[in-house]
N, C-alpha and C. Protein backbone atom coordinates (compact mmCIF):
# COMPACT_ATOMS: atom_id res chain seq x y z
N UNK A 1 0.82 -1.19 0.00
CA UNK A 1 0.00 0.00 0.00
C UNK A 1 0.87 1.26 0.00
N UNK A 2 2.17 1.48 0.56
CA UNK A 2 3.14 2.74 0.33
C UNK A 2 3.58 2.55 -0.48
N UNK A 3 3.54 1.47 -1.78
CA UNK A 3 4.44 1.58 -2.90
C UNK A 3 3.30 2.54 -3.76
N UNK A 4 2.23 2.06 -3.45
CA UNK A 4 0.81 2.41 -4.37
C UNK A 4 0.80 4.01 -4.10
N UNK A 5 0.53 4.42 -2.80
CA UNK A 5 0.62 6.06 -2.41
C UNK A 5 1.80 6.65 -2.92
N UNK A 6 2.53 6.01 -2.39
CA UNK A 6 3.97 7.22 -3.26
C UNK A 6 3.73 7.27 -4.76
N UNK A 7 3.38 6.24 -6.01
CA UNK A 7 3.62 5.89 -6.77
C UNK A 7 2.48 6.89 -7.21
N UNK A 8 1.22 7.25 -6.25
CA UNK A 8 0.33 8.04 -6.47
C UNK A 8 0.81 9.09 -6.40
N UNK A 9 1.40 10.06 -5.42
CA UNK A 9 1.84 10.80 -4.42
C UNK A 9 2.87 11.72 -6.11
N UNK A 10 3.80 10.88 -6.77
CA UNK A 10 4.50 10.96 -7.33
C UNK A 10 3.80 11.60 -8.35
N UNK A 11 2.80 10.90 -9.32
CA UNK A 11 2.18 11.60 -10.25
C UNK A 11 1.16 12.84 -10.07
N UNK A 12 0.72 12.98 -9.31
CA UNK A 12 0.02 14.08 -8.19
C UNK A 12 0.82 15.48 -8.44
N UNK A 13 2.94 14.97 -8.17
CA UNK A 13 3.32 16.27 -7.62
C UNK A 13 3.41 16.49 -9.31
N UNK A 14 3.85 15.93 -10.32
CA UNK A 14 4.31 15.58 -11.72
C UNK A 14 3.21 16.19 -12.36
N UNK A 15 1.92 15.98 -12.15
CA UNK A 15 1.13 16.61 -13.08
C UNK A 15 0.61 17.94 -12.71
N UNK A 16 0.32 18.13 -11.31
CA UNK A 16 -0.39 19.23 -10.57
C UNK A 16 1.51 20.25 -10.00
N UNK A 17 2.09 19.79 -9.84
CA UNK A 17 3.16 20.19 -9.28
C UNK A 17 2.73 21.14 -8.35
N UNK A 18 3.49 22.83 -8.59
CA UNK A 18 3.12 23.57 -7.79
C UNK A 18 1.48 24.49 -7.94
N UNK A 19 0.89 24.69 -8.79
CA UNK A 19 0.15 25.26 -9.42
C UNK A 19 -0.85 24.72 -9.82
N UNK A 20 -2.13 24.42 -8.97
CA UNK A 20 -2.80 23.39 -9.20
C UNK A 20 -3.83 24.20 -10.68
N UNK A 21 -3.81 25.39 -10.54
CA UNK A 21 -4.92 26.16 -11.51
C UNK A 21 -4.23 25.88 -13.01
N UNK A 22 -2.99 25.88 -13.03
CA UNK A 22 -2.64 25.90 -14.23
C UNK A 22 -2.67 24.00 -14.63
N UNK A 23 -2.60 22.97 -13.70
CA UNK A 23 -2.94 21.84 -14.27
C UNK A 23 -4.66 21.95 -14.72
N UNK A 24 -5.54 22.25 -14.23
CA UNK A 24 -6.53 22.95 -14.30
C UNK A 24 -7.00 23.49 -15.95
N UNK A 25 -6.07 24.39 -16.57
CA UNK A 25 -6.46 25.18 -16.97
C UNK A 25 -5.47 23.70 -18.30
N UNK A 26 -4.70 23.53 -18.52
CA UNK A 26 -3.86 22.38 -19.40
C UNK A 26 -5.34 21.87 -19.66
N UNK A 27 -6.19 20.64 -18.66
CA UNK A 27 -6.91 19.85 -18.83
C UNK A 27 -7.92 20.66 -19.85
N UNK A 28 -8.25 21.86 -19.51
CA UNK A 28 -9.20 22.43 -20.07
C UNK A 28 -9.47 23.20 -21.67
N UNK A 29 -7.77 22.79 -21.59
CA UNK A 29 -7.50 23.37 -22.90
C UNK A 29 -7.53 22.01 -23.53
N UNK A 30 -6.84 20.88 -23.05
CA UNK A 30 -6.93 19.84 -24.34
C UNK A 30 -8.54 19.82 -24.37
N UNK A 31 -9.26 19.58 -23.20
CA UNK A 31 -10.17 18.98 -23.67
C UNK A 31 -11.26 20.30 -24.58
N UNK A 32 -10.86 21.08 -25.14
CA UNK A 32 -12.01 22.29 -25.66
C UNK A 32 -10.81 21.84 -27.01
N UNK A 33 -9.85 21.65 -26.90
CA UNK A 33 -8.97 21.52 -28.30
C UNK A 33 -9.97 19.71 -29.08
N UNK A 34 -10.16 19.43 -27.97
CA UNK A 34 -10.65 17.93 -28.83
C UNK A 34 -11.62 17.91 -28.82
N UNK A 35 -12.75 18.86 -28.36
CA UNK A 35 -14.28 19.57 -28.86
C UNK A 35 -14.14 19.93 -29.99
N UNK A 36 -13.34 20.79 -30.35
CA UNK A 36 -13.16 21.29 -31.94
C UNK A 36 -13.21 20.94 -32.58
N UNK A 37 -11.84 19.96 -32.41
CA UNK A 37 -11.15 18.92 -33.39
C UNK A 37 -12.55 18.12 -33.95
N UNK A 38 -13.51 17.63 -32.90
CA UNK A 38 -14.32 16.33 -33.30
C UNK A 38 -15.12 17.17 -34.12
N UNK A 39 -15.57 18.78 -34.30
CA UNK A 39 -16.27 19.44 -34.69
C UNK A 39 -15.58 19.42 -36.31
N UNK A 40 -14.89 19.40 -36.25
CA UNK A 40 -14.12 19.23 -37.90
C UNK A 40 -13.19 20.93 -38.26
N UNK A 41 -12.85 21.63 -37.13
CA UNK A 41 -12.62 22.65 -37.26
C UNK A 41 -11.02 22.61 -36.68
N UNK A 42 -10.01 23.02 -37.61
CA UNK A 42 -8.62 23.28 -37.00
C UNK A 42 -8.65 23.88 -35.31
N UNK A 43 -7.86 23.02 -34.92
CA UNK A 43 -7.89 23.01 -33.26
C UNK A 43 -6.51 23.82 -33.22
N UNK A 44 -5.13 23.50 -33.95
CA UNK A 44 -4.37 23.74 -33.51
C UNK A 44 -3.91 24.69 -32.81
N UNK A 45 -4.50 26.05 -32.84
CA UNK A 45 -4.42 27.50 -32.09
C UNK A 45 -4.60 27.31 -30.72
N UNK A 46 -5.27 26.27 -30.58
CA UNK A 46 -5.95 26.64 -29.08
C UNK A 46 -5.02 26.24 -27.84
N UNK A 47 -3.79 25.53 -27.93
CA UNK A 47 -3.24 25.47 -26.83
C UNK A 47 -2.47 26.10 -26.62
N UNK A 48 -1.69 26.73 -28.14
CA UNK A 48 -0.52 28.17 -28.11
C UNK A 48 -1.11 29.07 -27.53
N UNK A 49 -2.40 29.26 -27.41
CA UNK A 49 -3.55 30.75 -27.14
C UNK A 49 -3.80 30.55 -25.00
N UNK A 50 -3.99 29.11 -24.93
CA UNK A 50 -4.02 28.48 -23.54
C UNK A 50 -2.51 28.93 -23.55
N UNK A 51 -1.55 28.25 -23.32
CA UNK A 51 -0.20 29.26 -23.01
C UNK A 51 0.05 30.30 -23.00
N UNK A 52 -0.07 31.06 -24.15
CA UNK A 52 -0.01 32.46 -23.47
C UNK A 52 -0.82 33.43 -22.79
N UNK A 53 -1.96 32.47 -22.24
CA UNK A 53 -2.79 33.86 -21.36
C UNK A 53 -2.52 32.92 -20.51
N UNK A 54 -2.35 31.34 -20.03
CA UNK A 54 -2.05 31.05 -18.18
C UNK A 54 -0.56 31.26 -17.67
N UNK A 55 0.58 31.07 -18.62
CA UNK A 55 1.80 30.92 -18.31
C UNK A 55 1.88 32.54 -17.78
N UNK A 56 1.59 33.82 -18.51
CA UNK A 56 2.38 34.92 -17.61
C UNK A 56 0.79 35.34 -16.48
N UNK A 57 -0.16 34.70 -16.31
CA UNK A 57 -0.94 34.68 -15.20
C UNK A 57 -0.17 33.86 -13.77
N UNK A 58 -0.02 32.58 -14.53
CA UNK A 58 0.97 31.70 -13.54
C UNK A 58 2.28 32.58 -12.66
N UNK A 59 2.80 33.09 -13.68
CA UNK A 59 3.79 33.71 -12.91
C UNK A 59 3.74 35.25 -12.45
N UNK A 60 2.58 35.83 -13.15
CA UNK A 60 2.27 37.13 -12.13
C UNK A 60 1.95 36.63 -10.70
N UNK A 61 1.22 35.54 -10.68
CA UNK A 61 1.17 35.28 -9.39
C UNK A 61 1.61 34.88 -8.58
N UNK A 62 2.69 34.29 -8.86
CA UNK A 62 4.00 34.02 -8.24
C UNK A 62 4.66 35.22 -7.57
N UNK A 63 4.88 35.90 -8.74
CA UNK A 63 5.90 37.15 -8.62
C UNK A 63 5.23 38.26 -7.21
N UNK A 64 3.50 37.83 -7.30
CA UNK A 64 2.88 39.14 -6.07
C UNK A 64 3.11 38.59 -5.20
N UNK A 65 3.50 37.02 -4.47
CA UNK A 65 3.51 36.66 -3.32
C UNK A 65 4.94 37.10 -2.70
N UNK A 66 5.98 37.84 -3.83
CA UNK A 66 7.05 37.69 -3.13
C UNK A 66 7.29 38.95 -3.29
């Protein structure tokens, strides 16, 4: 059972790491990118567009705590 929790524990810190909004906001982008996609409409924009509005949100908010 502690091989199972860590092994959990591990992918937890790996996917969510520090920033749980921005794993959050990843999930939300593939999955509206593969709404599209099934819609028959070029998806590819949508995760370059998800990067650049969470990545300098991510780190403005970083930057106010300190």
């Amino acid at each position: 059972m502690a091989r199972l929790r860590r092994f959990l524990a591990f992918w937890y810190d790996f996917v969510v790491g520090d920033d749980w909004r921005v794993a959050v906001a990843v999930v939300v982008a593939l999955a509206v990118t593969f709404g599209v996609s099934q819609a028959g409409v070029a998806s590819w924009w949508i995760l370059p567009v998800a990067v650049v509005l969470v990545l300098p949100l991510s780190v403005w908010r970083v930057a106010r705590k300190r």
